[in-house]
C-alpha atoms as a PDB file:
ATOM      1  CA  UNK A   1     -13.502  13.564  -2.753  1.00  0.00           C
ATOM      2  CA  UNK A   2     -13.818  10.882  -5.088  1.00  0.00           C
ATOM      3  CA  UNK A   3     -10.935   7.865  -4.406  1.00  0.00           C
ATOM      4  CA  UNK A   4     -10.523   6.103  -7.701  1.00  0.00           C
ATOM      5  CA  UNK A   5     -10.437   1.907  -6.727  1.00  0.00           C
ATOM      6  CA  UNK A   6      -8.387  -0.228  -9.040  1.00  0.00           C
ATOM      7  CA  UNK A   7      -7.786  -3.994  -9.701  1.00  0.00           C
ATOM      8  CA  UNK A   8      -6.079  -6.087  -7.528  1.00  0.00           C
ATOM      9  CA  UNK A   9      -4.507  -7.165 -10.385  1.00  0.00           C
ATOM     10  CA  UNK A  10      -3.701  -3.945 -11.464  1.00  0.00           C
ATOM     11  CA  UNK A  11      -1.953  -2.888  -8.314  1.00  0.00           C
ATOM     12  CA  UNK A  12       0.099  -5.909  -8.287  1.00  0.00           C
ATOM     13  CA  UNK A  13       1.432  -4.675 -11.697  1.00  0.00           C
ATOM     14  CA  UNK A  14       2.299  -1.377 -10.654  1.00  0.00           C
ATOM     15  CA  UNK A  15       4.236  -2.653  -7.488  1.00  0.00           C
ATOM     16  CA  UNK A  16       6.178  -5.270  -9.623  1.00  0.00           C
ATOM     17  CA  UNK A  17       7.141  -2.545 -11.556  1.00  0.00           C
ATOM     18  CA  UNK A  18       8.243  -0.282  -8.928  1.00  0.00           C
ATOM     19  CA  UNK A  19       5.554   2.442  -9.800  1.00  0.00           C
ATOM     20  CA  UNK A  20       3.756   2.161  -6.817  1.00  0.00           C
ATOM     21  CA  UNK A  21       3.838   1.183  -2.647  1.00  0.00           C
ATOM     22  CA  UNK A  22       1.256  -1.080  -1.526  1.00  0.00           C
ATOM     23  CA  UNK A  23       0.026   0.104   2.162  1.00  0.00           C
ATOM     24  CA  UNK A  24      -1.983  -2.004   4.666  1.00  0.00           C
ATOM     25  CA  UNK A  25      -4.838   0.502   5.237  1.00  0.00           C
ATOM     26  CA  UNK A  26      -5.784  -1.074   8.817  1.00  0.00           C
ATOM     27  CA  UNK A  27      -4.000   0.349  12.105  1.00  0.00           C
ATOM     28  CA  UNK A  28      -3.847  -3.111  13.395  1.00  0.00           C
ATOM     29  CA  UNK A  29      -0.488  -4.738  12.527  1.00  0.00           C
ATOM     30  CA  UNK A  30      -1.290  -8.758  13.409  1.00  0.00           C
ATOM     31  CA  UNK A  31      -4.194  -7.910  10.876  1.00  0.00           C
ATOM     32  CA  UNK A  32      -1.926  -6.510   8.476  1.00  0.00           C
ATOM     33  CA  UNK A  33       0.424  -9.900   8.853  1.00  0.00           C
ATOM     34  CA  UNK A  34      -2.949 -11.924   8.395  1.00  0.00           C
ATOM     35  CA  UNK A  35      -4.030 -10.328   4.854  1.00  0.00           C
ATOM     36  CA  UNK A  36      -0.045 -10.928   4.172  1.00  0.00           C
ATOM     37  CA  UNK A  37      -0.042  -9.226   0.846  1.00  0.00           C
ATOM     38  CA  UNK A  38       3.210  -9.314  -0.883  1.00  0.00           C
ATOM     39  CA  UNK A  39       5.715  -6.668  -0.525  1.00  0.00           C
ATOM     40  CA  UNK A  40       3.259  -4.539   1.660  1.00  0.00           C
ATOM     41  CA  UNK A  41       3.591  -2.032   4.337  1.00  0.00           C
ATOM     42  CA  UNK A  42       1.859  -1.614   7.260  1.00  0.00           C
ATOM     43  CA  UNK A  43      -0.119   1.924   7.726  1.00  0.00           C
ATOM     44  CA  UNK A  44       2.750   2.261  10.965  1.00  0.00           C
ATOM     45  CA  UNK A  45       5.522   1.881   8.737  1.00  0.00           C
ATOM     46  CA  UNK A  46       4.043   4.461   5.929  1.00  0.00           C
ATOM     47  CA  UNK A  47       3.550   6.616   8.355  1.00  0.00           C
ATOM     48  CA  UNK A  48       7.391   6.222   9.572  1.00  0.00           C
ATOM     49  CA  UNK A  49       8.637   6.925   6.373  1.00  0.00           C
ATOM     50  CA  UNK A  50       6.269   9.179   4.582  1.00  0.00           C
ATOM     51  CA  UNK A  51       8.447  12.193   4.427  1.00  0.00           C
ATOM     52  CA  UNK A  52      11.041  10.328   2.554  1.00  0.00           C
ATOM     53  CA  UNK A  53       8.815   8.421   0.090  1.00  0.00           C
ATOM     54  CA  UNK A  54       8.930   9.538  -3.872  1.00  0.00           C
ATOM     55  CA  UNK A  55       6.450  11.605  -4.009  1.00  0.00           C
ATOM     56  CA  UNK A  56       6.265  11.034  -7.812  1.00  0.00           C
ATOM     57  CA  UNK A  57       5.425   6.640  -6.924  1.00  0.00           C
ATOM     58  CA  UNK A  58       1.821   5.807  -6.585  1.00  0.00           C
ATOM     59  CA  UNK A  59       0.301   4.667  -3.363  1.00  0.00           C
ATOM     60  CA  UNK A  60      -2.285   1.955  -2.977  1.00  0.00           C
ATOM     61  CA  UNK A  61      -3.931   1.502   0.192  1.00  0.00           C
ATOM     62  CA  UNK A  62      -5.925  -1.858   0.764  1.00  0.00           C
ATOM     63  CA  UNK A  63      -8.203  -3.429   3.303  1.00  0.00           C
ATOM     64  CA  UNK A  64     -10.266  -6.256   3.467  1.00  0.00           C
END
């Protein structure tokens, strides 16, 4: 399976726009807080609420 990468830039527009959730690919949450990427959430917290997430918003998972 072929995972398309995109822009940080790019991402950033999509979030500001409400068209997609940013998620912090890495398990570890102080490393999450360290990359501090704004209006991100942590894999634990997609993981919380993944059955209520619009399934029709894109997802962008980062790491470092």
């Amino acid at each position: 399976m072929d995972i398309p990468r995109i822009e940080p830039t790019v991402a950033h527009q999509h979030a500001s726009e409400g068209d997609a959730l940013i998620v912090c690919a890495y398990d570890d949450e102080k490393k999450c807080d360290d990359l501090g990427v704004s209006g991100a959430i942590s894999l634990h917290e997609f993981e919380d609420r993944a059955e209520d997430l619009d399934r029709r918003r894109e997802i962008i998972f980062y790491c470092n």
